[in-house]
Protein backbone atom coordinates (compact mmCIF):
# COMPACT_ATOMS: atom_id res chain seq x y z
CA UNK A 1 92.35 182.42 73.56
CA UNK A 2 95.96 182.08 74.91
CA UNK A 3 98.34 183.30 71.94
CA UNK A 4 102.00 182.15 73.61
CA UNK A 5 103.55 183.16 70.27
CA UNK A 6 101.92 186.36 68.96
CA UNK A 7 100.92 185.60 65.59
CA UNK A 8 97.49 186.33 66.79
CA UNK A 9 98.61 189.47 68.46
CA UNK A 10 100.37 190.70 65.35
CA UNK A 11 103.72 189.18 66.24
CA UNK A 12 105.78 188.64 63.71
CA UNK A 13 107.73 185.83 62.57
CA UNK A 14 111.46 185.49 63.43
CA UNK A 15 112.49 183.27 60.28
CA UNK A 16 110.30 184.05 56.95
CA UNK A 17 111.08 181.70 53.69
CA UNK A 18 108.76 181.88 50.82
CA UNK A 19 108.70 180.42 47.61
CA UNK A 20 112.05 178.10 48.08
CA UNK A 21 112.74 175.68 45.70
CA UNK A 22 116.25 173.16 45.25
CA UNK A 23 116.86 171.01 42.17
CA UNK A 24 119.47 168.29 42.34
CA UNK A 25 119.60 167.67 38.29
CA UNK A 26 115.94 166.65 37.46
CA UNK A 27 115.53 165.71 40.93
CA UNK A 28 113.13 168.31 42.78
CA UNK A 29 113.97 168.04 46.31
CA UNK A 30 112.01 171.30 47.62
CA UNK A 31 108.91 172.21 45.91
CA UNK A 32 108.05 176.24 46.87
CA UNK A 33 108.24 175.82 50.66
CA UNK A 34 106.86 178.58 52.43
CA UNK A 35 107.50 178.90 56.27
CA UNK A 36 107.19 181.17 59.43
CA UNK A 37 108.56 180.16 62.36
CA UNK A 38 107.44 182.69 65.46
CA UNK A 39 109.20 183.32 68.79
CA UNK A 40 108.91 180.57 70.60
CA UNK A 41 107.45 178.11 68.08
CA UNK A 42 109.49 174.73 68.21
CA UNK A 43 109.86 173.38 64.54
CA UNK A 44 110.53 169.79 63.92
CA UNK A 45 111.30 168.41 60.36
CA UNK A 46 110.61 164.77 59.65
CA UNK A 47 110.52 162.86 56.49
CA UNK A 48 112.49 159.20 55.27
CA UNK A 49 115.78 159.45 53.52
CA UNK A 50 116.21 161.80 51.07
CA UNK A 51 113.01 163.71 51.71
CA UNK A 52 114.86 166.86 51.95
CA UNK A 53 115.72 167.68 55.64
CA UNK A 54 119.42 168.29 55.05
CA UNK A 55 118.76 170.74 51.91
CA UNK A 56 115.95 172.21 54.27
CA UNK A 57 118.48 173.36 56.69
CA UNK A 58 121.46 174.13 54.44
CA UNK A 59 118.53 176.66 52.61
CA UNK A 60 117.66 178.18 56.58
CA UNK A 61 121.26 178.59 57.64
CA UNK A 62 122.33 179.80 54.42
CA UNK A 63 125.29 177.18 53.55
CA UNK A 64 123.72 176.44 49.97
CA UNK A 65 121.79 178.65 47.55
CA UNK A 66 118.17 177.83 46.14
CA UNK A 67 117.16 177.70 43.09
CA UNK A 68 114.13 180.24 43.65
CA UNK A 69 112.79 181.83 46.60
CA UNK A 70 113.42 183.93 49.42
CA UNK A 71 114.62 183.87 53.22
CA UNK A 72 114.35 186.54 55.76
CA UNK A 73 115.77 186.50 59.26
CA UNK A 74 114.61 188.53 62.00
CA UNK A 75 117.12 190.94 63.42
CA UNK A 76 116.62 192.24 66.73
CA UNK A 77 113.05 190.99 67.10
CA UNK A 78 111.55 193.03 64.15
CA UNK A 79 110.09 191.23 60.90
CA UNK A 80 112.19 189.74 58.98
CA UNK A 81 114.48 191.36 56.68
CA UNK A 82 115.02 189.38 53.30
CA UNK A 83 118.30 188.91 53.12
CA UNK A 84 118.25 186.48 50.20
CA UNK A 85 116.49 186.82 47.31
CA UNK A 86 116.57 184.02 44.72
CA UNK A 87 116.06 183.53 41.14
CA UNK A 88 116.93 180.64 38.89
CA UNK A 89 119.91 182.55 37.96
CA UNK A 90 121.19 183.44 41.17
CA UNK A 91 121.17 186.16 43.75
CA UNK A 92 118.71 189.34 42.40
């Protein structure tokens, strides 16, 4: 089978979030998302108004904290290395 991205191979994944989860007051916006994205993978993020997209991204390029969870980014085409970690408190 034809594995253009690796994870097959043992690739591993260039953006790692696990476990991330935003609050706006009572409002749960993200619910414990967990995501790889692999070279070469092409991610698209749809949804209506309000179904998160914008907090999605703010979480991936690190312009807003989470309440919970965790995001690693790939440096130099290793695994990721957690450079967030998250608790409902603030950074651990």
């Amino acid at each position: 089978m034809n594995d253009p991205i690796g994870r097959m191979n043992g690739g591993s994944p260039i953006i790692s979030m696990r476990g991330i989860s935003v609050s706006y007051g009572s409002r749960r916006v993200l619910d414990q998302v967990d995501l790889d994205v692999y070279p070469g993978e092409i991610l698209v993020l749809l949804g209506g108004s309000g179904a998160g997209k914008s907090t999605f991204l703010k979480q991936l390029l690190g312009l807003a904290k989470p309440d919970t969870g965790m995001l690693g980014i790939a440096a130099g085409g290793g695994p990721p290395a957690y450079r967030r970690r998250f608790s409902g408190s603030g950074a651990l």
